[in-house]
Structure formats: C-alpha cells, structure tokens
Protein backbone atom coordinates (compact mmCIF):
# COMPACT_ATOMS: atom_id res chain seq x y z
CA UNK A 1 50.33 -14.13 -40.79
CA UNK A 2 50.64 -12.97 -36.93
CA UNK A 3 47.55 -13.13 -35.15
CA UNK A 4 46.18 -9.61 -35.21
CA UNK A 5 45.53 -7.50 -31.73
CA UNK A 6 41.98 -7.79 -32.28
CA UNK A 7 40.90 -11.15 -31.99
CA UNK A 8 39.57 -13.22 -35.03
CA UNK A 9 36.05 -13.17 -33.35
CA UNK A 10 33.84 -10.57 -34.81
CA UNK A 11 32.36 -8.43 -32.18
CA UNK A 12 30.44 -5.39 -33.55
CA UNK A 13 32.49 -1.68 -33.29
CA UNK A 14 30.15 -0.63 -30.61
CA UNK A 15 30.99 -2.85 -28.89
CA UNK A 16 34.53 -2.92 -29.53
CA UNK A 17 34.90 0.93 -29.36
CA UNK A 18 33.05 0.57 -25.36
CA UNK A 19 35.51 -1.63 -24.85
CA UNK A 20 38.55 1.00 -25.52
CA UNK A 21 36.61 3.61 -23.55
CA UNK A 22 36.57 0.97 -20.85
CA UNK A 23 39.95 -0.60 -20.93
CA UNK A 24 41.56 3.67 -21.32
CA UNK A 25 39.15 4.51 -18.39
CA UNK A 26 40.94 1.85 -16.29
CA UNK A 27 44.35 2.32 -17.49
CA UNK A 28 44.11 6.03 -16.63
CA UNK A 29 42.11 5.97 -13.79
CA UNK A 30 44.33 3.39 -11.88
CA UNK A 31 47.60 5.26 -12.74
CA UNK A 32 46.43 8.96 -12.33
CA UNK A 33 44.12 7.53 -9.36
CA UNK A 34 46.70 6.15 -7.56
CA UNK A 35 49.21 9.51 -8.16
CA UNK A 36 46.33 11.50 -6.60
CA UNK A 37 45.37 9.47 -3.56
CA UNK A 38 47.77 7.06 -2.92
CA UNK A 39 51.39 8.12 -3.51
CA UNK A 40 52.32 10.14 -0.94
CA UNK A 41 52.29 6.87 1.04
CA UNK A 42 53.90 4.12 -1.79
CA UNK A 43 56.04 6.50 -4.12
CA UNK A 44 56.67 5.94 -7.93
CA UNK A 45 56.29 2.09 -7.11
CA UNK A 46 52.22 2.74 -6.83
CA UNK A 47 51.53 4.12 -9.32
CA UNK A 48 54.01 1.82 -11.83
CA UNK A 49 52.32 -1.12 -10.29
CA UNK A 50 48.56 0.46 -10.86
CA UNK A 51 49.28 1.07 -14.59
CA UNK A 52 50.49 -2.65 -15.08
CA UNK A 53 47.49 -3.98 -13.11
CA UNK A 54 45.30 -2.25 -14.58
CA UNK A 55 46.29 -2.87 -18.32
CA UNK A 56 46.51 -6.22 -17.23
CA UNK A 57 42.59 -6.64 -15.59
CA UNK A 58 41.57 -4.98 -18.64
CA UNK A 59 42.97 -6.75 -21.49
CA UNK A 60 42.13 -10.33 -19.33
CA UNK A 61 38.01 -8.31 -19.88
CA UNK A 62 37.77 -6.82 -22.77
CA UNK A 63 40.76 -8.03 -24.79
CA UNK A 64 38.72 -10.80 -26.83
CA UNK A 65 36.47 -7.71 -27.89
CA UNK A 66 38.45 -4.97 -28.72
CA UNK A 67 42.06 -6.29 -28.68
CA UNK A 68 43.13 -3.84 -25.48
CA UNK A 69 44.84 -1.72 -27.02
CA UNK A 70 43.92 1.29 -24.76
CA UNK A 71 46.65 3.31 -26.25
CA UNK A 72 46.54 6.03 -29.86
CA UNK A 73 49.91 4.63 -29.86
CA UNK A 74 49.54 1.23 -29.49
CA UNK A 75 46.70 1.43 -32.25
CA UNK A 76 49.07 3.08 -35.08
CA UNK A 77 51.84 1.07 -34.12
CA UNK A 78 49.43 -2.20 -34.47
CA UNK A 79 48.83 -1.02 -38.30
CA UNK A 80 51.79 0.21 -38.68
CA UNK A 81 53.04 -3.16 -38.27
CA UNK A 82 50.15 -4.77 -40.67
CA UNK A 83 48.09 -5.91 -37.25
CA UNK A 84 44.90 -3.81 -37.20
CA UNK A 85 43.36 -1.97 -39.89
CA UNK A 86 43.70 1.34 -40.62
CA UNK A 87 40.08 1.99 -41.51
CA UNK A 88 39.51 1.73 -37.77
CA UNK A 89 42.38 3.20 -36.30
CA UNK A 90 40.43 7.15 -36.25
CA UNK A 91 37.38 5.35 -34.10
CA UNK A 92 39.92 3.87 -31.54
CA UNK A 93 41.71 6.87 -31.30
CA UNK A 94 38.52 8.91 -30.14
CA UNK A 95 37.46 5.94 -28.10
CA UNK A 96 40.75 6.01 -26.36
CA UNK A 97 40.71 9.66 -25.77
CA UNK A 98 36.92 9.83 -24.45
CA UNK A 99 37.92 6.97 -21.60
CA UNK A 100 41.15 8.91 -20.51
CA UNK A 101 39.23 11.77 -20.29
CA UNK A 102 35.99 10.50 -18.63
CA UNK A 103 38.64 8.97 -15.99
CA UNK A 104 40.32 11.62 -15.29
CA UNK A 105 36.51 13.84 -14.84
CA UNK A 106 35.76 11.28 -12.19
CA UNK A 107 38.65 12.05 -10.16
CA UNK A 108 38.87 15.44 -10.55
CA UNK A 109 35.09 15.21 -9.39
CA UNK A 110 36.37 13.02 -6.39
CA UNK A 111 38.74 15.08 -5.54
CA UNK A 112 36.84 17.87 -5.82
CA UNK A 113 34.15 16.57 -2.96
CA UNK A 114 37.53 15.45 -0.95
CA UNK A 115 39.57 16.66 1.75
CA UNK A 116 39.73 20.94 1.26
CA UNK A 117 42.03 21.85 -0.92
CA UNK A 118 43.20 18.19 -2.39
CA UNK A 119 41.79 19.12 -6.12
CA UNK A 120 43.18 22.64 -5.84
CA UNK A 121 46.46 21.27 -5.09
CA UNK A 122 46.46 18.74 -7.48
CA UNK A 123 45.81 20.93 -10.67
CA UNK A 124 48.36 23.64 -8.93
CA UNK A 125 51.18 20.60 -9.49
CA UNK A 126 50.19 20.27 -12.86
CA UNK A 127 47.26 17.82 -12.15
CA UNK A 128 50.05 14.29 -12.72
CA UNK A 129 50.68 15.68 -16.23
CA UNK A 130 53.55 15.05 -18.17
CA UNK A 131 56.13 17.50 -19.01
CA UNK A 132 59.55 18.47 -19.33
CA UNK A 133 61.79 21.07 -17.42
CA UNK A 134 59.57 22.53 -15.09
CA UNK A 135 56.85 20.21 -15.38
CA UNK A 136 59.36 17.18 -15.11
CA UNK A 137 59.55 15.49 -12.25
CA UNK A 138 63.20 15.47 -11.62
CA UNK A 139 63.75 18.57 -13.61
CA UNK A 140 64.89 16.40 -17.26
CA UNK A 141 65.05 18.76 -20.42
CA UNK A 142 63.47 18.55 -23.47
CA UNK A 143 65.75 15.87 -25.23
CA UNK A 144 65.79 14.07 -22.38
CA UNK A 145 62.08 13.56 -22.02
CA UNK A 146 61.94 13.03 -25.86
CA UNK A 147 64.61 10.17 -25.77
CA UNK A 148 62.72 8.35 -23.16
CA UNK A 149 59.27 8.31 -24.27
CA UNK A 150 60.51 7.20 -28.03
CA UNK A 151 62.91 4.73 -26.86
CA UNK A 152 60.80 3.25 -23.84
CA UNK A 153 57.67 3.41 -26.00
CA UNK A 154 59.06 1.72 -29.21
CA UNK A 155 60.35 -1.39 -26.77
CA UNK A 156 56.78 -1.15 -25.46
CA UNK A 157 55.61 -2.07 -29.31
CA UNK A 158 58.30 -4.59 -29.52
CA UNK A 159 57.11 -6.36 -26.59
CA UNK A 160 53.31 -5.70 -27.69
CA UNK A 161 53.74 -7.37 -31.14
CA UNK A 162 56.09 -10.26 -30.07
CA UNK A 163 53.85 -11.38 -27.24
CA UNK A 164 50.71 -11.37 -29.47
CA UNK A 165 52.28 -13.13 -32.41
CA UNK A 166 50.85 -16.59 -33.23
CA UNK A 167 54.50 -17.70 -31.89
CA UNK A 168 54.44 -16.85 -28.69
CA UNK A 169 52.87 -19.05 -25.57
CA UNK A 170 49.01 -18.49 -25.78
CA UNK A 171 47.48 -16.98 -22.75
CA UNK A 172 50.19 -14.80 -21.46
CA UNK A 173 50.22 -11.70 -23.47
CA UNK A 174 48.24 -9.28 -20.96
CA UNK A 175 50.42 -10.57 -18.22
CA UNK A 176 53.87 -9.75 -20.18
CA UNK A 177 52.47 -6.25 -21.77
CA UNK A 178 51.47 -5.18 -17.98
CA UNK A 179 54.54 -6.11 -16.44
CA UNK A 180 56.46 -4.42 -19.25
CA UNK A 181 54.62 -1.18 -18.93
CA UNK A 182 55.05 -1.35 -14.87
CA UNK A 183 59.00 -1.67 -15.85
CA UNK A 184 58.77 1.50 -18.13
CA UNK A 185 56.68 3.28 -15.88
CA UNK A 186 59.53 2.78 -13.03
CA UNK A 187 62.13 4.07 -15.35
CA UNK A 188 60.54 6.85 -16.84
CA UNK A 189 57.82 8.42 -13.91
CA UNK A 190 61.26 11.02 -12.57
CA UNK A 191 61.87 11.71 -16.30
CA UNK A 192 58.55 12.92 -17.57
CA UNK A 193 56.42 11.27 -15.63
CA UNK A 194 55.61 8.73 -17.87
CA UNK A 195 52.97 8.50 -20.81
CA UNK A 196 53.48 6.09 -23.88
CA UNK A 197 50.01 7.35 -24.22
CA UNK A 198 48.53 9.99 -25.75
CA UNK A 199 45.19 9.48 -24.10
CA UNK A 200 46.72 9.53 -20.78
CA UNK A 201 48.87 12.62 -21.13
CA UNK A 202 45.46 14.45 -22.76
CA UNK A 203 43.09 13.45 -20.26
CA UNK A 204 45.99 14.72 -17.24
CA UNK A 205 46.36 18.06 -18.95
CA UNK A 206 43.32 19.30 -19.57
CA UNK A 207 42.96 19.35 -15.53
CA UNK A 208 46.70 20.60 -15.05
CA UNK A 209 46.75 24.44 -16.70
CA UNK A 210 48.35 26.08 -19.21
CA UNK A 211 51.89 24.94 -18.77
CA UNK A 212 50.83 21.16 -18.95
CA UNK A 213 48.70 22.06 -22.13
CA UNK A 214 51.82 23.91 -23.53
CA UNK A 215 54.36 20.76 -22.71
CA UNK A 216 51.18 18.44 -24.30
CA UNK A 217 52.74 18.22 -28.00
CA UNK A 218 55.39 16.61 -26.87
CA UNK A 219 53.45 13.58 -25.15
CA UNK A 220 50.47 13.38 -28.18
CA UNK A 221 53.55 12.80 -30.99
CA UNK A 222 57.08 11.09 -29.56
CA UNK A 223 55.06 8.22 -27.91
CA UNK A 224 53.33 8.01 -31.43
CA UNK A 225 56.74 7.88 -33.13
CA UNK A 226 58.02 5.70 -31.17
CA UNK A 227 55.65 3.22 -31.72
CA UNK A 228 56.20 3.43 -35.70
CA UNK A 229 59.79 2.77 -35.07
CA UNK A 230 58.88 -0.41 -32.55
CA UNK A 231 56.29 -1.84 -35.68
CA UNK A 232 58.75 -1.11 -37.83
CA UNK A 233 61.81 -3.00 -35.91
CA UNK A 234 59.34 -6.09 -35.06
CA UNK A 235 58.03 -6.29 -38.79
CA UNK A 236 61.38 -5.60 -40.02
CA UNK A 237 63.71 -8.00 -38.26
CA UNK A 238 61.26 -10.05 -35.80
CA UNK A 239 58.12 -11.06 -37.62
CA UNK A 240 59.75 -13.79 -40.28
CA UNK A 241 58.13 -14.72 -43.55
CA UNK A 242 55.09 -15.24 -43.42
C-alpha cells in the first residue's frame, strides 16, 4: 500500500485541520501577496516562484501533521486515489477554504491601510482572481481556461501521488510538489491566472466583484476534475499491485 498523504503518525484533527488553515493561509497569501505588492517589479516569475516556496515551507512545517495538502483538490484527488479518507475529506475542505480566505482578509486589510488607492485598484482588476475572457489575463476563452486548469491540475496529482508513494526517494516530496506547481503556475498565470485550487480562486473572488464571482464555477469544479482524472491515471497505470 502507498504511503498515504497524511503521515502514519496520529496527530489529533484539530490539530491537523490548523494545520490546513495554516499551510492554505501561506499558499495563498504568498501567491496573491506577491501579485498585489510585488509584481509590478518581478512579473509572472514572482508570483510562480512565491506559490512554490510557499507550498514548499509549508509542507517541510506542517506536513508530518496534516499531510499539506492545502488544496480541495488535492484532498479529493488523495481519496480518490485510495490515499486519505473520505470521512475527512468535508473537514479539510472547510479548513482549506477558511485559510485562503483569512489570507486573502489580511491583505485586503493591508492594502487597505496602504498607499491611496492600492486596495481600490486591486479589487477594480478583479482583486488577482481567476477568470476567463475578460477576466483572463491574456484574454483566453472559456475552453481554453478549462483545458488548462484540468490538464495542468491532473499532472499536478500525478506528480503529488508519485512523489509521496513509498517508492519514491524519502525526503524530497515538498521540494518536487513546489517546484512542480511553480512550473504550472508559469504556464498557466496569462491563461487564467492560475488556480489548481479551489481555496485560492474563492478566497481571490470574494474581494474581486461580481464578474470574478460569476467566472468562480469554473475554478471551484475543473481543478476538482482534474484531479479525479490525475488519481485515477496514477492508481490506474502508476501505482502497481500492491
């Protein structure tokens, strides 16, 4: 049997559900955080390189607790592929939703006490959310955003599942999954601005108005699907008998 996400150690759901709020908060604070303040000077490459640090900081702290997921989709893909239970996959879901959201409160509030106008013209650019036509960076349509966040988010699984197996070298699984999603992020941030996460593209458009919240169904179920179809391709032809 592959070693689950969670670790074998038995850590009580407070304390794993904290750490999902915690490991979400980073994730989506160093992305969005970086978007806001910092990418008018570095570009795309920022923020791509924030998301992959900060996945990777917080899986190397809280991944023995929790199993980092930090991700609804990384959680149903996880028991989709037989790797986390599904009795808790409702709890991490909320968990993961509450720490995108908190992060995205603090730097609303930050920008909000910042330079006049910086919140203002944040949420009037649709606040970093994801989106399509309009609210796509580069202008992509519908299908185009669709086929990148299923495609890019399935690999995403693949490379998830195949780094946390009991096969792979120990030690270097947060390294490989924050590369990877640095990798994804570059491809995908002109696209649709890149989620894989449905905690991430909730807690952007609550801030960015009614066109992000409109475009939001797109971002809470084709990262989702895409991770089924990654379980299913790594249980299916990459797991083994076990």
């Amino acid at each position: 049997m592959a070693t689950e996400i969670p670790t074998p150690s038995s850590p009580s759901m407070t304390a794993r559900l904290a750490a999902e709020v915690f490991g979400t908060f980073l994730l989506v604070g160093g992305v969005i955080g970086t978007a806001f303040f910092s990418s008018a000077n570095t570009g795309l490459l920022g923020p791509a390189l924030a998301v992959g640090l900060a996945v990777l900081g917080g899986a190397y702290a809280v991944g023995h607790i929790s199993g980092a997921h930090f991700n609804p989709a990384v959680t149903i893909g996880a028991a989709v592929a037989g790797r986390f239970a599904w009795k808790d996959v409702p709890a991490y879901v909320v968990a993961q939703f509450v720490g995108g959201l908190l992060a995205t409160s603090v730097l609303a509030l930050i920008g909000t006490f910042g330079p006049s106008g910086a919140f203002a013209d944040a949420q009037a650019g649709g606040f970093f959310s994801n989106g399509f036509d309009e609210g796509s960076p580069a202008g992509y349509g519908l299908v185009a955003v669709i086929v990148a966040e299923f495609v890019l988010t399935a690999v995403f699984l693949v490379v998830i599942l195949g780094v946390t197996d009991d096969r792979a070298y120990a030690g270097f699984a947060p390294l490989a999954i924050g590369l990877t999603l640095t990798v994804i992020h570059l491809v995908a941030i002109p696209v649709s601005n890149a989620s894989f996460n449905p905690a991430r593209s909730l807690a952007t458009a609550v801030y960015g108005g009614p066109d992000a919240l409109m475009q939001l169904w797109v971002f809470l179920i084709v990262p989702v699907v895409g991770a089924i179809a990654g379980a299913a391709l790594y249980r299916g032809v990459f797991a083994g008998k076990r």
